[in-house]
N, C-alpha and C. Protein backbone atom coordinates (compact mmCIF):
# COMPACT_ATOMS: atom_id res chain seq x y z
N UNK A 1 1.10 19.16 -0.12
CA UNK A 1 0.29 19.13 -1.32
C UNK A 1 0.84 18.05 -2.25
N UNK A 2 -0.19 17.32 -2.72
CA UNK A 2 0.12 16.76 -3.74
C UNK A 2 -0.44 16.74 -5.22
N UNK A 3 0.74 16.60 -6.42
CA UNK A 3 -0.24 16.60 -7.61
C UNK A 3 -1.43 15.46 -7.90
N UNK A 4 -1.61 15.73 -9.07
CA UNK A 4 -3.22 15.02 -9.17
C UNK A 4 -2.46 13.56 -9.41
N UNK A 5 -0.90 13.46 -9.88
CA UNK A 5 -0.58 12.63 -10.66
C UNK A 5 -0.12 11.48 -9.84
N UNK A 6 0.48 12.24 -8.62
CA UNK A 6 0.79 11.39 -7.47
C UNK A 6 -0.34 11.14 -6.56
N UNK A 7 -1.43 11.40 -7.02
CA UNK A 7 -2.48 11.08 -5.74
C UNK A 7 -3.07 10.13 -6.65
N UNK A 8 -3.01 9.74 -8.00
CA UNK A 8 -3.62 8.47 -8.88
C UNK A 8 -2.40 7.42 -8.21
N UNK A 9 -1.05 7.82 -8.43
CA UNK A 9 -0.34 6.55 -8.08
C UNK A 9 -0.55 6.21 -6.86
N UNK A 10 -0.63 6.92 -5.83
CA UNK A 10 -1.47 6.32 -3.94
C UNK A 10 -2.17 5.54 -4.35
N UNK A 11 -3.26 5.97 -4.81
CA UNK A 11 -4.73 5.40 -5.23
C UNK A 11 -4.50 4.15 -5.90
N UNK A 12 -3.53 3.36 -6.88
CA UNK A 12 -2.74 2.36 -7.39
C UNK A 12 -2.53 1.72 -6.51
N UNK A 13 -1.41 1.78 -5.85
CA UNK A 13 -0.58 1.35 -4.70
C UNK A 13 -1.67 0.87 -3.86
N UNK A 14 -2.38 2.03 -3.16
CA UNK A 14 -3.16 1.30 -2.09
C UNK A 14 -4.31 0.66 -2.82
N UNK A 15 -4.65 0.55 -4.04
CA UNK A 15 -5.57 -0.47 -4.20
C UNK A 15 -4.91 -2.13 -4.49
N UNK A 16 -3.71 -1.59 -5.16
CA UNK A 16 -3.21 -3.05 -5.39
C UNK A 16 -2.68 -3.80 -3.57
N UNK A 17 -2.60 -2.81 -2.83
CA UNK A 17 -2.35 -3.68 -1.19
C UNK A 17 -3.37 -3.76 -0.61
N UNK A 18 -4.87 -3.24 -0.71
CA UNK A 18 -6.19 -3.65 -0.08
C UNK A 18 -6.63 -2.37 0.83
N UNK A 19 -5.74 -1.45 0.98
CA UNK A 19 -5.71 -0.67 1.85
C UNK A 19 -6.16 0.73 1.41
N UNK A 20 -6.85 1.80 2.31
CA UNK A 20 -7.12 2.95 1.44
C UNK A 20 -5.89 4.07 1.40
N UNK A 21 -5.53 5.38 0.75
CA UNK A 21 -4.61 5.36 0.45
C UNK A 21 -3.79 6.39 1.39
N UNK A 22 -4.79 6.67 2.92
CA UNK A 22 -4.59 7.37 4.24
C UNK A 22 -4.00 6.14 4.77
N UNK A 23 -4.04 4.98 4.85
CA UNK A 23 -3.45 4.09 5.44
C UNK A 23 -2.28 3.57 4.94
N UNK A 24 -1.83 4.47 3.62
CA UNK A 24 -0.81 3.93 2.65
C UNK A 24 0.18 5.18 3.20
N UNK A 25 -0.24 6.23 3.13
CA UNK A 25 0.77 7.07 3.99
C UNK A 25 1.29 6.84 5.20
N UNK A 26 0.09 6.76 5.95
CA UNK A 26 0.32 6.10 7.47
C UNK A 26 1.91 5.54 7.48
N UNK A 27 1.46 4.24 6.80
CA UNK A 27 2.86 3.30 6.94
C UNK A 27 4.21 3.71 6.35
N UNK A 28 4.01 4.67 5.31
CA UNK A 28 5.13 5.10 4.73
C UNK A 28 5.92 5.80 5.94
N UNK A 29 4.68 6.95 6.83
CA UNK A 29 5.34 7.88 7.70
C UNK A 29 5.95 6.81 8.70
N UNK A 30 5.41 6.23 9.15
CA UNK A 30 5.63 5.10 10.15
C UNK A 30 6.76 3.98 9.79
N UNK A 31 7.29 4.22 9.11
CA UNK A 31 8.63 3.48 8.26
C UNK A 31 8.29 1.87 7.95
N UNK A 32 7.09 1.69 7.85
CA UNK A 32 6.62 0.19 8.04
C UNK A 32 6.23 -0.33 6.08
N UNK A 33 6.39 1.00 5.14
CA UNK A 33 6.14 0.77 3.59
C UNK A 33 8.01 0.47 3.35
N UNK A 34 8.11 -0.78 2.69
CA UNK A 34 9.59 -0.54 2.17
C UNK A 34 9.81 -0.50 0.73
N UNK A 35 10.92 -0.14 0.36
CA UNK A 35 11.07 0.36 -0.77
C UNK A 35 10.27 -0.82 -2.45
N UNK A 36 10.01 -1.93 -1.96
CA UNK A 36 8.95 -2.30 -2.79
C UNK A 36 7.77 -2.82 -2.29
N UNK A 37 7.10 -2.08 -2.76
CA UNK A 37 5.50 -2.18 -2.41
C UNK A 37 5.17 -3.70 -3.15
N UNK A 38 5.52 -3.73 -4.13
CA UNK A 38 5.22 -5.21 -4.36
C UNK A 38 5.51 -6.39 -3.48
N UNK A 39 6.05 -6.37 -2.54
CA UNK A 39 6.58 -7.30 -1.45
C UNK A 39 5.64 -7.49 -0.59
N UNK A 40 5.03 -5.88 -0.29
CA UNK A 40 3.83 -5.97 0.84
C UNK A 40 3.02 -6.42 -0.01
N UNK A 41 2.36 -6.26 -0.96
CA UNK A 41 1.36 -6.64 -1.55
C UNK A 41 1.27 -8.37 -1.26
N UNK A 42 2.50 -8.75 -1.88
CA UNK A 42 2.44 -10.38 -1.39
C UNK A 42 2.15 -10.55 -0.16
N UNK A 43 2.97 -10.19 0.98
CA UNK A 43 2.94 -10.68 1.93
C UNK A 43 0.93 -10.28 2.32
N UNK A 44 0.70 -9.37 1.99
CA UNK A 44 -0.75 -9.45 2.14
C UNK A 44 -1.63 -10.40 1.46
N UNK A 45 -0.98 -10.79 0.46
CA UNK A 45 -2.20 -11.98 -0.12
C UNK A 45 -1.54 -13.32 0.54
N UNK A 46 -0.12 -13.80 0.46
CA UNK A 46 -0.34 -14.68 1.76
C UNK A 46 -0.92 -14.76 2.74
N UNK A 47 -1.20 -14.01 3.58
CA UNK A 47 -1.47 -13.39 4.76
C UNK A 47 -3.22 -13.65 4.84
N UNK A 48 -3.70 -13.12 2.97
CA UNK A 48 -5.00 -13.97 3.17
C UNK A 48 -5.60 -15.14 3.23
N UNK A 49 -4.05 -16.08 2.09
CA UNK A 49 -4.50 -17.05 1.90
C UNK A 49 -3.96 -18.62 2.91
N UNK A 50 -3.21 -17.66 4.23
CA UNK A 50 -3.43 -18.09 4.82
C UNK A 50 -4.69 -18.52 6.01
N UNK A 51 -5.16 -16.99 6.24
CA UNK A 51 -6.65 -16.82 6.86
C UNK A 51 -7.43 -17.64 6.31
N UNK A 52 -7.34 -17.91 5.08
CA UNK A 52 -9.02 -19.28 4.43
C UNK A 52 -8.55 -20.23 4.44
């Protein structure tokens, strides 16, 4: 279970990485989120602005 308060910060998190916020757990369980999410976030907008 989670509170309402920690299911707004998922909802944060996975909007600021592109991702919804079942896929934000995913990776946490999967040891693939590291301790700053701001890192992935970059590496995801590189990642786009490499694609264009």
């Amino acid at each position: 279970m989670i509170t309402p308060k920690g299911w707004k910060l998922l909802q944060s998190q996975a909007q600021q990485l592109g991702i919804t916020r079942s896929e934000l757990v995913e990776r946490f369980a999967r040891g693939e989120i590291q301790e700053n999410l701001s890192q992935l976030a970059e590496e995801r907008f590189l990642g786009e602005s490499f694609a264009n």
